[in-house]
C-alpha atoms as a PDB file:
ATOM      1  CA  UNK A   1      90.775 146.916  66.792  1.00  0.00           C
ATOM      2  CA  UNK A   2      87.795 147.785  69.258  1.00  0.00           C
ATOM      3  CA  UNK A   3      86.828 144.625  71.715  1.00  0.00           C
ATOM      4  CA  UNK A   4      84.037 144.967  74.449  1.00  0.00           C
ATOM      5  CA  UNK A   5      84.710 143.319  77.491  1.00  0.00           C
ATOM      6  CA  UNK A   6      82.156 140.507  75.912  1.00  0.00           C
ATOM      7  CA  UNK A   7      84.202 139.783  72.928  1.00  0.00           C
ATOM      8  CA  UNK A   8      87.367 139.762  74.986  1.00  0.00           C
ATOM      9  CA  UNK A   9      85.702 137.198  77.156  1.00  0.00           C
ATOM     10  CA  UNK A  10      84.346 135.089  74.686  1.00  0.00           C
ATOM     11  CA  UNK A  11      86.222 135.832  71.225  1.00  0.00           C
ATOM     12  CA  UNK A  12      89.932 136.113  72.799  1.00  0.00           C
ATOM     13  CA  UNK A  13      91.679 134.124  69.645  1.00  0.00           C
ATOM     14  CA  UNK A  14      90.814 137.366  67.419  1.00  0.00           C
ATOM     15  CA  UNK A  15      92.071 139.754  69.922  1.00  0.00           C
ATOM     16  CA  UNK A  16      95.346 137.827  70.544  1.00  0.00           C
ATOM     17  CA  UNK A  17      95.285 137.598  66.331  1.00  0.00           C
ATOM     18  CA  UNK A  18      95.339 140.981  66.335  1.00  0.00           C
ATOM     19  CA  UNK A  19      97.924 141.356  68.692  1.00  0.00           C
ATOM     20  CA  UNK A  20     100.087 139.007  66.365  1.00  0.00           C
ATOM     21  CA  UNK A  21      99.384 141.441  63.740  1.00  0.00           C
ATOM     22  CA  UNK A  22     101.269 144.422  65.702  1.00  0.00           C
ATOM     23  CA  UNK A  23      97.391 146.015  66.063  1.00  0.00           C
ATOM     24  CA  UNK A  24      96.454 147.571  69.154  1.00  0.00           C
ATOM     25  CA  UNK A  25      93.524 146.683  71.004  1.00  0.00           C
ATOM     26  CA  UNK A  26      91.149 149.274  72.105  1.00  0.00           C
ATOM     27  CA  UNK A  27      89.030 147.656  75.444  1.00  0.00           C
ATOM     28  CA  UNK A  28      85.244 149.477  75.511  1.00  0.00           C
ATOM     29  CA  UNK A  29      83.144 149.130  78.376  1.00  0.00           C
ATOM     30  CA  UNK A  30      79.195 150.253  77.361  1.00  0.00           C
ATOM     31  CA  UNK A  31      80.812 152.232  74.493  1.00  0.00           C
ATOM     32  CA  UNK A  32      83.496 153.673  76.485  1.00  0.00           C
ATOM     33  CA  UNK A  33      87.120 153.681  76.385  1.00  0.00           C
ATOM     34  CA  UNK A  34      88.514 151.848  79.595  1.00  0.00           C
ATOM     35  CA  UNK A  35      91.968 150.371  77.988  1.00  0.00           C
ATOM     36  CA  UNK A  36      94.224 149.749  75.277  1.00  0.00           C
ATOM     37  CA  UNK A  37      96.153 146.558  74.963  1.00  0.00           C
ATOM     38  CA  UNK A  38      99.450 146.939  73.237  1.00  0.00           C
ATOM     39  CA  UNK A  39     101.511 144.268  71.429  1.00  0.00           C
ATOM     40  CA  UNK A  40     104.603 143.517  73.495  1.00  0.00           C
ATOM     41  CA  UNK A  41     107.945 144.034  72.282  1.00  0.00           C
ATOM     42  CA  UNK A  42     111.480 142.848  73.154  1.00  0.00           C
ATOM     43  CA  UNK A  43     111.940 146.222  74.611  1.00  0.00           C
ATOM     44  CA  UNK A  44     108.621 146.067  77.325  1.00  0.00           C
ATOM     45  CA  UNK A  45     109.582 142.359  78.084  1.00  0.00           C
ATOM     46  CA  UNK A  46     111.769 141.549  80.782  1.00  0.00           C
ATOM     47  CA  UNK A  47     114.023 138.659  82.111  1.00  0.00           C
ATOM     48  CA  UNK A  48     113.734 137.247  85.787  1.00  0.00           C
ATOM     49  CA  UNK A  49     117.260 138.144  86.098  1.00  0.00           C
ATOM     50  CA  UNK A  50     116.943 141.758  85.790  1.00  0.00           C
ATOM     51  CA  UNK A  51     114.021 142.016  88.377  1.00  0.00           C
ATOM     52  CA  UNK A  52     115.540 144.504  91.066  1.00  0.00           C
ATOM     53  CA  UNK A  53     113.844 141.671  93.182  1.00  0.00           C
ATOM     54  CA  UNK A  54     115.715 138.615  91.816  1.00  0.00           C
ATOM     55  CA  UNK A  55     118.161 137.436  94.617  1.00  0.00           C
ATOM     56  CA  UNK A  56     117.354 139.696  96.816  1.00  0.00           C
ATOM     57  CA  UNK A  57     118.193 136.931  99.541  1.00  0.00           C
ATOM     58  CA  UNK A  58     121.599 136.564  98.760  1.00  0.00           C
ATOM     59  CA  UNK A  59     122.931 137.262 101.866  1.00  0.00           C
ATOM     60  CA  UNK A  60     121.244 134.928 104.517  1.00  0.00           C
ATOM     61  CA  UNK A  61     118.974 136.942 105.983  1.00  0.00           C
ATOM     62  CA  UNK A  62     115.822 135.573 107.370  1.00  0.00           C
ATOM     63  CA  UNK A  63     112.337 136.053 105.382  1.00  0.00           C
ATOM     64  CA  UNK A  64     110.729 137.551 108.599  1.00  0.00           C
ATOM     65  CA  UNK A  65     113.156 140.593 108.588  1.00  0.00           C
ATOM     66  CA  UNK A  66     113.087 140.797 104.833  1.00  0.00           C
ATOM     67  CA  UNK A  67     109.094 141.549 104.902  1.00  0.00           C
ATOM     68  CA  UNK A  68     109.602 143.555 108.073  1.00  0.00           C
ATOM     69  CA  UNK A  69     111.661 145.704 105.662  1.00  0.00           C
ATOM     70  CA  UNK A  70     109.732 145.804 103.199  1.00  0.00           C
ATOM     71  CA  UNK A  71     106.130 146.421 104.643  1.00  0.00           C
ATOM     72  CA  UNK A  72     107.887 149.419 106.900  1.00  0.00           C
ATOM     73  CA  UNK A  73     105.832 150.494 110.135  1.00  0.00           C
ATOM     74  CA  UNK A  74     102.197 149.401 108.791  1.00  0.00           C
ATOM     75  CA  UNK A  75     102.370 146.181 110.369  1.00  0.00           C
ATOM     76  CA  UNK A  76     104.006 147.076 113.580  1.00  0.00           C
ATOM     77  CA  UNK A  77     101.264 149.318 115.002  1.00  0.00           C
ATOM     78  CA  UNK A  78      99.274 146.389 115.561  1.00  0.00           C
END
């Protein structure tokens, strides 16, 4: 199926009907290609559980040296 961004906008039920049909959706912007939206599977979904970032505070540490971790030196040249 080919939706412009107007029809996804305003005519979402048929897109998501499509979807249910296992049909990919091709997104066209002014008659170009600019996406494709894919039915998910049980494969592409994921649980909470198996996000690498799911209990990541399991051992006590506080927030403020968590995000110091993970935004590395960007933040400390200021």
């Amino acid at each position: 199926m080919k939706a412009s961004i107007v029809e996804l906008r305003y005519n979402m039920k048929d897109v998501l009907k499509a979807l249910n049909r296992n049909e990919t959706v091709q997104v066209m912007y002014r008659g170009v290609l600019k996406g494709v939206i894919k039915p998910a599977t049980k494969e592409t979904s994921m649980r909470v559980e198996d996000h690498p970032f799911f209990g990541m505070l399991t051992d006590d540490e506080p927030v403020d040296e968590v995000m110091d971790k993970l935004r590395g030196n960007r933040y400390r040249a200021i």
